[in-house]
N, C-alpha and C. Protein backbone atom coordinates (compact mmCIF):
# COMPACT_ATOMS: atom_id res chain seq x y z
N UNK A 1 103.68 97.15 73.14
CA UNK A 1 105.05 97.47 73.46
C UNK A 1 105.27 97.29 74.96
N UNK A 2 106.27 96.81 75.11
CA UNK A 2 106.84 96.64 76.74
C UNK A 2 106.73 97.93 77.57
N UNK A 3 106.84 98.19 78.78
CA UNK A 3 107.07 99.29 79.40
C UNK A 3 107.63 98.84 81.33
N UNK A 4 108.82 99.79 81.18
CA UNK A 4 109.30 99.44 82.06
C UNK A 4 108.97 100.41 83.24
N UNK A 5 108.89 99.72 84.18
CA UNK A 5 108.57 100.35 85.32
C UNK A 5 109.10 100.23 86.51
N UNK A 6 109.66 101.14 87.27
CA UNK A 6 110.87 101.16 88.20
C UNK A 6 110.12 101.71 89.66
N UNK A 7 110.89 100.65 90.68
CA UNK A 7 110.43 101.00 91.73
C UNK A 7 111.93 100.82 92.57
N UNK A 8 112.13 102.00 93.67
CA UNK A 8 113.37 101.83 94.67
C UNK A 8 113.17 101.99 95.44
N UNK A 9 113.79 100.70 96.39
CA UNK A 9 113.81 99.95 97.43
C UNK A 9 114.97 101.30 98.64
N UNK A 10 114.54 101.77 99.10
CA UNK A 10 115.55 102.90 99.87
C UNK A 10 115.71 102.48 101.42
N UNK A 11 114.87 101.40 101.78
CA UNK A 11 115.05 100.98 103.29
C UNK A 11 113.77 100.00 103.10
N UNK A 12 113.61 99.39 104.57
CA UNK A 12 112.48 98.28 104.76
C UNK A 12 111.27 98.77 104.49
N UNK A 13 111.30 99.79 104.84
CA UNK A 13 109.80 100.43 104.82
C UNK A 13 109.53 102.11 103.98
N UNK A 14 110.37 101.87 103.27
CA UNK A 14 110.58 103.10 102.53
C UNK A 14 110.88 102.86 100.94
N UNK A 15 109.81 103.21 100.58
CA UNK A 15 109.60 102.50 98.50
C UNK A 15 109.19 103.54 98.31
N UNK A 16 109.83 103.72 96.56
CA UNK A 16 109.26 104.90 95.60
C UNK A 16 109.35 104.48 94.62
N UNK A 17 107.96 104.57 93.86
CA UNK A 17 107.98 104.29 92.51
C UNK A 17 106.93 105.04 92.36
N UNK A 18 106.29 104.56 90.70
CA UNK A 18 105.39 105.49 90.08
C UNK A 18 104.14 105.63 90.42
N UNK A 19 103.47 104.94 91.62
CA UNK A 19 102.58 106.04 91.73
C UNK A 19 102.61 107.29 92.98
N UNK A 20 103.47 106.36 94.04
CA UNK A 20 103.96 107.56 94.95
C UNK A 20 104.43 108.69 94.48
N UNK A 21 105.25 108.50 93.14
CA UNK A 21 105.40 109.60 92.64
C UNK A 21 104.64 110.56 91.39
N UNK A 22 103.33 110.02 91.58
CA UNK A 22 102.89 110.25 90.64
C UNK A 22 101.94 111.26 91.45
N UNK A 23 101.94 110.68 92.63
CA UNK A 23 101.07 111.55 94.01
C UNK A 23 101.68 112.75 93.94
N UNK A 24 102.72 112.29 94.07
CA UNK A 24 103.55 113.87 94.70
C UNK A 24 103.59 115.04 93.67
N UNK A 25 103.08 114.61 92.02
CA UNK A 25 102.94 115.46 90.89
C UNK A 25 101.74 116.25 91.00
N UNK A 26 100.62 115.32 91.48
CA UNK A 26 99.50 115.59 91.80
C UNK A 26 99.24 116.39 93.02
N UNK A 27 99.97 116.21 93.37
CA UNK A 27 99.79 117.38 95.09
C UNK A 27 100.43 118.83 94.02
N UNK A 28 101.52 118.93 93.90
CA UNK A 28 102.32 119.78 93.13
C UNK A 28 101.55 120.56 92.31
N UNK A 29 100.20 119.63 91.30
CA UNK A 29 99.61 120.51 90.20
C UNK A 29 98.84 120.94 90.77
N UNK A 30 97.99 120.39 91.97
CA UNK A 30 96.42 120.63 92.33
C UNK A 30 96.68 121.22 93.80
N UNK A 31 97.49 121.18 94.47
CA UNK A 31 97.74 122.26 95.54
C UNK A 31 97.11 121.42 96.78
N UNK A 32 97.08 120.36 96.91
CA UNK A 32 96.08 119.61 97.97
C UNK A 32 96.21 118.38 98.03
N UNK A 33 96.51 117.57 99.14
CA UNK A 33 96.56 115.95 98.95
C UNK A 33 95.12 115.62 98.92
N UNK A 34 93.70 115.79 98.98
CA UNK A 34 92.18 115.73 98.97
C UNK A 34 92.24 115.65 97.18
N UNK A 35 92.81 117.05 96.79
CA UNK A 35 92.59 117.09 95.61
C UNK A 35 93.67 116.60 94.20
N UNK A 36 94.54 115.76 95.16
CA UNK A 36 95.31 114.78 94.52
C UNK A 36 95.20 113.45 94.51
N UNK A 37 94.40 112.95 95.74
CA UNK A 37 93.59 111.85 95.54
C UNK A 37 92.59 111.63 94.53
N UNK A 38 91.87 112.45 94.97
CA UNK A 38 90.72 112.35 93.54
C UNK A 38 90.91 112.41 92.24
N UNK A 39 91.80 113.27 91.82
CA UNK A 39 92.53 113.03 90.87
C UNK A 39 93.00 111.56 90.19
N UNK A 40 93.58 111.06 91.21
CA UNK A 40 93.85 109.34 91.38
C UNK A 40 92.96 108.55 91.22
N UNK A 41 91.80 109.05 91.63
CA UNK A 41 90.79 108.15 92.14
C UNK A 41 91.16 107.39 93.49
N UNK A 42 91.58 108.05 94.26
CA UNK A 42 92.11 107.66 95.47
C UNK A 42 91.55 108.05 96.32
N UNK A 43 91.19 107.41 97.78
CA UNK A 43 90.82 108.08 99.01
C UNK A 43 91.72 109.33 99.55
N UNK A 44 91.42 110.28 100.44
CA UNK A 44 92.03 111.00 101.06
C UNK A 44 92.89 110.20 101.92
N UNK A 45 92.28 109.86 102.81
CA UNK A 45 92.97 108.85 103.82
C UNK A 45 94.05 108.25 103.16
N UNK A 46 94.15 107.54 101.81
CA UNK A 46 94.96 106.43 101.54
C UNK A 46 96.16 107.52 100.93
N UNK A 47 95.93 108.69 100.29
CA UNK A 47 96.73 110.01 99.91
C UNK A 47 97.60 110.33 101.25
N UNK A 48 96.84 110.80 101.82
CA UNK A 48 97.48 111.14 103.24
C UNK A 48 98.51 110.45 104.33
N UNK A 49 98.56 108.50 103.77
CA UNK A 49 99.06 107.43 104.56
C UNK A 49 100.16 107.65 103.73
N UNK A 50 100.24 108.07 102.13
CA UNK A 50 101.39 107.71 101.55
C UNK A 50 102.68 109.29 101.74
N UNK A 51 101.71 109.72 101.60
CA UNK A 51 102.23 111.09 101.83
C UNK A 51 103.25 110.85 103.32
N UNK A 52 102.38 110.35 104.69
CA UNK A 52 103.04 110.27 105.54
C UNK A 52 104.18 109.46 105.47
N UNK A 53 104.02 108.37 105.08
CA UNK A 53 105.25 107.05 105.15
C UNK A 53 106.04 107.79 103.63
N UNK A 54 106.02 108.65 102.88
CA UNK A 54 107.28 109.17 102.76
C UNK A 54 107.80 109.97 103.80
N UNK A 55 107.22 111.07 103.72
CA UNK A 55 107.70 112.08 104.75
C UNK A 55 108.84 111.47 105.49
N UNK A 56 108.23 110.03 106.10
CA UNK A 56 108.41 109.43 107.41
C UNK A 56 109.93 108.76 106.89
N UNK A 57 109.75 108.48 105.90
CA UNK A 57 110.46 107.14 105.62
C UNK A 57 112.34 107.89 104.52
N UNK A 58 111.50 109.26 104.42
CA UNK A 58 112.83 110.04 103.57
C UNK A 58 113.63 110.68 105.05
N UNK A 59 112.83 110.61 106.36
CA UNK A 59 113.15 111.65 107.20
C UNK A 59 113.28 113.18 107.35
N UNK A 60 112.70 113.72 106.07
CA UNK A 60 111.98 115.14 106.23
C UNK A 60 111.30 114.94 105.11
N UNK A 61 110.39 116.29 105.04
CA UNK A 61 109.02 116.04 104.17
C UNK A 61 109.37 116.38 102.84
N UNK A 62 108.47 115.70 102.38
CA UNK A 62 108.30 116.08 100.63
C UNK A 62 107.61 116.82 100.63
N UNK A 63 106.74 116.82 101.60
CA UNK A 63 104.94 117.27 100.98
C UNK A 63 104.72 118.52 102.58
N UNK A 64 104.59 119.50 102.24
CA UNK A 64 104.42 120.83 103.22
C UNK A 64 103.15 121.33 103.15
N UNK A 65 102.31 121.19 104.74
CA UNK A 65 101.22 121.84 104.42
C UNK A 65 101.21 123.75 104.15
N UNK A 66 100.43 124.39 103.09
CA UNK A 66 100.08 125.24 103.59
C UNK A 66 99.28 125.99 104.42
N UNK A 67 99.11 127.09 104.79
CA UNK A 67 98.71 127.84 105.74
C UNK A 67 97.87 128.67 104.76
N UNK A 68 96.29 128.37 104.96
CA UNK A 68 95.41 129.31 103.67
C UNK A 68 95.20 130.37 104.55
N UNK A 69 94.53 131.01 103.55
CA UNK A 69 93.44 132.49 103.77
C UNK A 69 92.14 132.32 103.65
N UNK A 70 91.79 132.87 102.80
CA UNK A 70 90.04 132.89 102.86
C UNK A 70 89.78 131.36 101.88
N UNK A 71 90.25 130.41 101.38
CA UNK A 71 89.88 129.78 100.40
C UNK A 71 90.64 128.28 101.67
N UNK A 72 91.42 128.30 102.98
CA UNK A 72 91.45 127.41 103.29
C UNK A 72 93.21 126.79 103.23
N UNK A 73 93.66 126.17 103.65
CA UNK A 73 95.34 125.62 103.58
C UNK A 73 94.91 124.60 102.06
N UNK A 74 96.44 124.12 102.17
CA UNK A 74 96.65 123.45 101.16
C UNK A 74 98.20 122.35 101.81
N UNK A 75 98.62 121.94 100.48
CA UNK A 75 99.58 121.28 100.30
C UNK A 75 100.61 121.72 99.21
N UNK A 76 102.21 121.25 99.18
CA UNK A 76 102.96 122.03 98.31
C UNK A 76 104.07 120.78 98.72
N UNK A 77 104.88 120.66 97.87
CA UNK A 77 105.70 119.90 97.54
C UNK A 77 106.95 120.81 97.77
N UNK A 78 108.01 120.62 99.27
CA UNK A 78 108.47 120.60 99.72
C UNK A 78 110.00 120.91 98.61
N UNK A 79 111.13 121.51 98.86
CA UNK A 79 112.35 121.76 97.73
C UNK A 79 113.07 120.39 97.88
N UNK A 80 113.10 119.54 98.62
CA UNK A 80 113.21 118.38 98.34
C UNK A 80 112.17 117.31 97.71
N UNK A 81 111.16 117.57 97.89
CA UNK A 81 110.20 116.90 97.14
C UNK A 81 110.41 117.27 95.62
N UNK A 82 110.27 118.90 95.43
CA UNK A 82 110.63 118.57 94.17
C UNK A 82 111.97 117.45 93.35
N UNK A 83 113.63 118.12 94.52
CA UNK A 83 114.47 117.20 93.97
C UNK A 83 114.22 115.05 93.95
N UNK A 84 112.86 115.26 94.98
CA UNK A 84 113.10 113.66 94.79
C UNK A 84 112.17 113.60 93.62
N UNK A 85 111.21 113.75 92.91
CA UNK A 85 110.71 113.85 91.91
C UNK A 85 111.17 113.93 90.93
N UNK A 86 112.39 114.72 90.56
CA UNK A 86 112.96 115.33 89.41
C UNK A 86 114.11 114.12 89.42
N UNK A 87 114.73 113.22 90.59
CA UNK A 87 115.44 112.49 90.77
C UNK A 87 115.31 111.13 90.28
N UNK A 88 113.54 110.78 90.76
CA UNK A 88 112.83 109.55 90.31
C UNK A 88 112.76 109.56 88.49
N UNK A 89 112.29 110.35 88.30
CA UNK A 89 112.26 110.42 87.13
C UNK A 89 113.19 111.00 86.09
N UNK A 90 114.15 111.13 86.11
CA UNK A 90 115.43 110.85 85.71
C UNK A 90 116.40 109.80 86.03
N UNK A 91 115.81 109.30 86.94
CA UNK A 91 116.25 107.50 86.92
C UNK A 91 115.27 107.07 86.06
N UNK A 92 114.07 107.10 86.00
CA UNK A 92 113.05 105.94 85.05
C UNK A 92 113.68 106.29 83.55
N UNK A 93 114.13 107.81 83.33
CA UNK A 93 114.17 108.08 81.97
C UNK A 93 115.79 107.53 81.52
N UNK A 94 116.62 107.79 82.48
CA UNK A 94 118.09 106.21 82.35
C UNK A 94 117.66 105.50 82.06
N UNK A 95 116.67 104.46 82.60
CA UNK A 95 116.84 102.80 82.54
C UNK A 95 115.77 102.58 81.43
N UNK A 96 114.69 103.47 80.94
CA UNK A 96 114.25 103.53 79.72
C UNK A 96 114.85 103.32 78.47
N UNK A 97 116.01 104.68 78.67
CA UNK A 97 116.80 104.56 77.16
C UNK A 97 117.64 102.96 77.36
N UNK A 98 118.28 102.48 78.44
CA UNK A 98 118.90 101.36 78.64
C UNK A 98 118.32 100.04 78.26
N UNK A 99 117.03 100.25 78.55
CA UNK A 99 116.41 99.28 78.59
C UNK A 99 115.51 99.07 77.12
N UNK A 100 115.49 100.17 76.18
CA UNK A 100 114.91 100.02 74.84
C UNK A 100 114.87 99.22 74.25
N UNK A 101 116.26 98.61 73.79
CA UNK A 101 116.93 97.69 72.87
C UNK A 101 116.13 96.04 73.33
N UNK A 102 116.09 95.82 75.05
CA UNK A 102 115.88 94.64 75.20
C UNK A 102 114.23 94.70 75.09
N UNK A 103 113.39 95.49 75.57
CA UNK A 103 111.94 95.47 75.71
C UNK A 103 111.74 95.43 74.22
N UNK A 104 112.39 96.15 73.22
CA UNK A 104 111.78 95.82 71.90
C UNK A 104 111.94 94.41 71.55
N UNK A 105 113.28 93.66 72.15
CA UNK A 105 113.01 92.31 71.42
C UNK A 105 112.06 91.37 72.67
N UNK A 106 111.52 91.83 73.46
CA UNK A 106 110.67 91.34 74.54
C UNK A 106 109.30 91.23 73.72
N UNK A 107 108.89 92.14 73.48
CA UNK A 107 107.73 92.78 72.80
C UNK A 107 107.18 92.51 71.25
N UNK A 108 108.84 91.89 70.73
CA UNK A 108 108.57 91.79 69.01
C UNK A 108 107.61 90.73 68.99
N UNK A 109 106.73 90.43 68.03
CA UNK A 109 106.25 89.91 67.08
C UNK A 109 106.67 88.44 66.78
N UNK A 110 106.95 87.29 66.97
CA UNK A 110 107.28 86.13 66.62
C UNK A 110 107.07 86.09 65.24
N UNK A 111 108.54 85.66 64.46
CA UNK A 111 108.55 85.66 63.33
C UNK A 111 107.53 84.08 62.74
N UNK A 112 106.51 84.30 62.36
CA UNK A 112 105.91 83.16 61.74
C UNK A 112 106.78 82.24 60.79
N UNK A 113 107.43 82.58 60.23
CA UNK A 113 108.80 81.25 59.59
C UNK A 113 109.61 80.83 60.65
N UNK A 114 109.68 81.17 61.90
CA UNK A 114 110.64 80.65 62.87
C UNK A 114 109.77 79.90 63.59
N UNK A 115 108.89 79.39 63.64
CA UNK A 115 107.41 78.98 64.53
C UNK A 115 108.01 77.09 64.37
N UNK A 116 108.21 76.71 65.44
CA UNK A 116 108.20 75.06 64.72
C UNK A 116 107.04 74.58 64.13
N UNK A 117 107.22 73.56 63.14
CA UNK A 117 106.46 72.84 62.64
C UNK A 117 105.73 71.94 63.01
N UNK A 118 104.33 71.29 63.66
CA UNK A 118 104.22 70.52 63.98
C UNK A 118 104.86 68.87 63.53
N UNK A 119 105.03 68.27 63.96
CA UNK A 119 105.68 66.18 63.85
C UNK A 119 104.47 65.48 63.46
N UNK A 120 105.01 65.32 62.31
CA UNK A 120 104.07 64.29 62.07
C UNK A 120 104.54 62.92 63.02
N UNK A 121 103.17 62.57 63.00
CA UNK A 121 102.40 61.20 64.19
C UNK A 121 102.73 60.08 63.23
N UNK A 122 103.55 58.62 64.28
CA UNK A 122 103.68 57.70 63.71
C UNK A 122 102.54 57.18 63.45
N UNK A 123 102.05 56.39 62.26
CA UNK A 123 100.91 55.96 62.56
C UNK A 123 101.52 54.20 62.91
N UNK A 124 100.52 53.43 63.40
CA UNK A 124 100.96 51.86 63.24
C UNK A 124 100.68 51.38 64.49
């Protein structure tokens, strides 16, 4: 089956799609961009670059460090982070239902009676 996958273009240097936002779920469940990478199978470093160039690129943060106690800080997804999350993905789930009708006939099955026939070869 087809599957559509949406990415938005918000400035030159400022993109969101599914896995940036898939980061920002992962910071959200696991309390940590370290422990949302791995999750990913992602470096810290490469967690931490994306994290920044949103931040950077929405002009305030998604992603808020916390301030730990005995167990250490963390990370937390920002009340706009949540709304851009909840935003992204209620756009993917629009252009999903929109997009059903055509990915199923993208995806169908070639009807074997509609298949041309090979030509027969002159011989001579």
């Amino acid at each position: 089956m087809a599957r559509l996958s949406i990415r938005i273009d918000l400035g030159p240097d400022n993109r969101l799609g599914p896995g940036k936002v898939q980061l920002l779920e992962m910071i959200a469940a696991h309390g940590s961009i370290s422990a949302a990478g791995r999750a990913l199978g992602m470096s810290y470093r490469r967690a931490w670059l994306l994290v920044e160039a949103l931040n950077t690129g929405f002009g305030q943060p998604l992603v808020e460090a916390q301030v730990g106690g005995k167990a250490g800080g963390g990370a937390r997804l920002s009340p706009f982070g949540v709304d851009v999350v909840a935003s992204y993905r209620a756009i993917e789930q629009a252009a999903e239902t929109a997009a059903a009708p055509f990915l199923a006939r993208l995806s169908a099955e070639p009807d074997p009676a509609a298949r041309p026939r090979p030509r027969a070869r002159a011989q001579g």
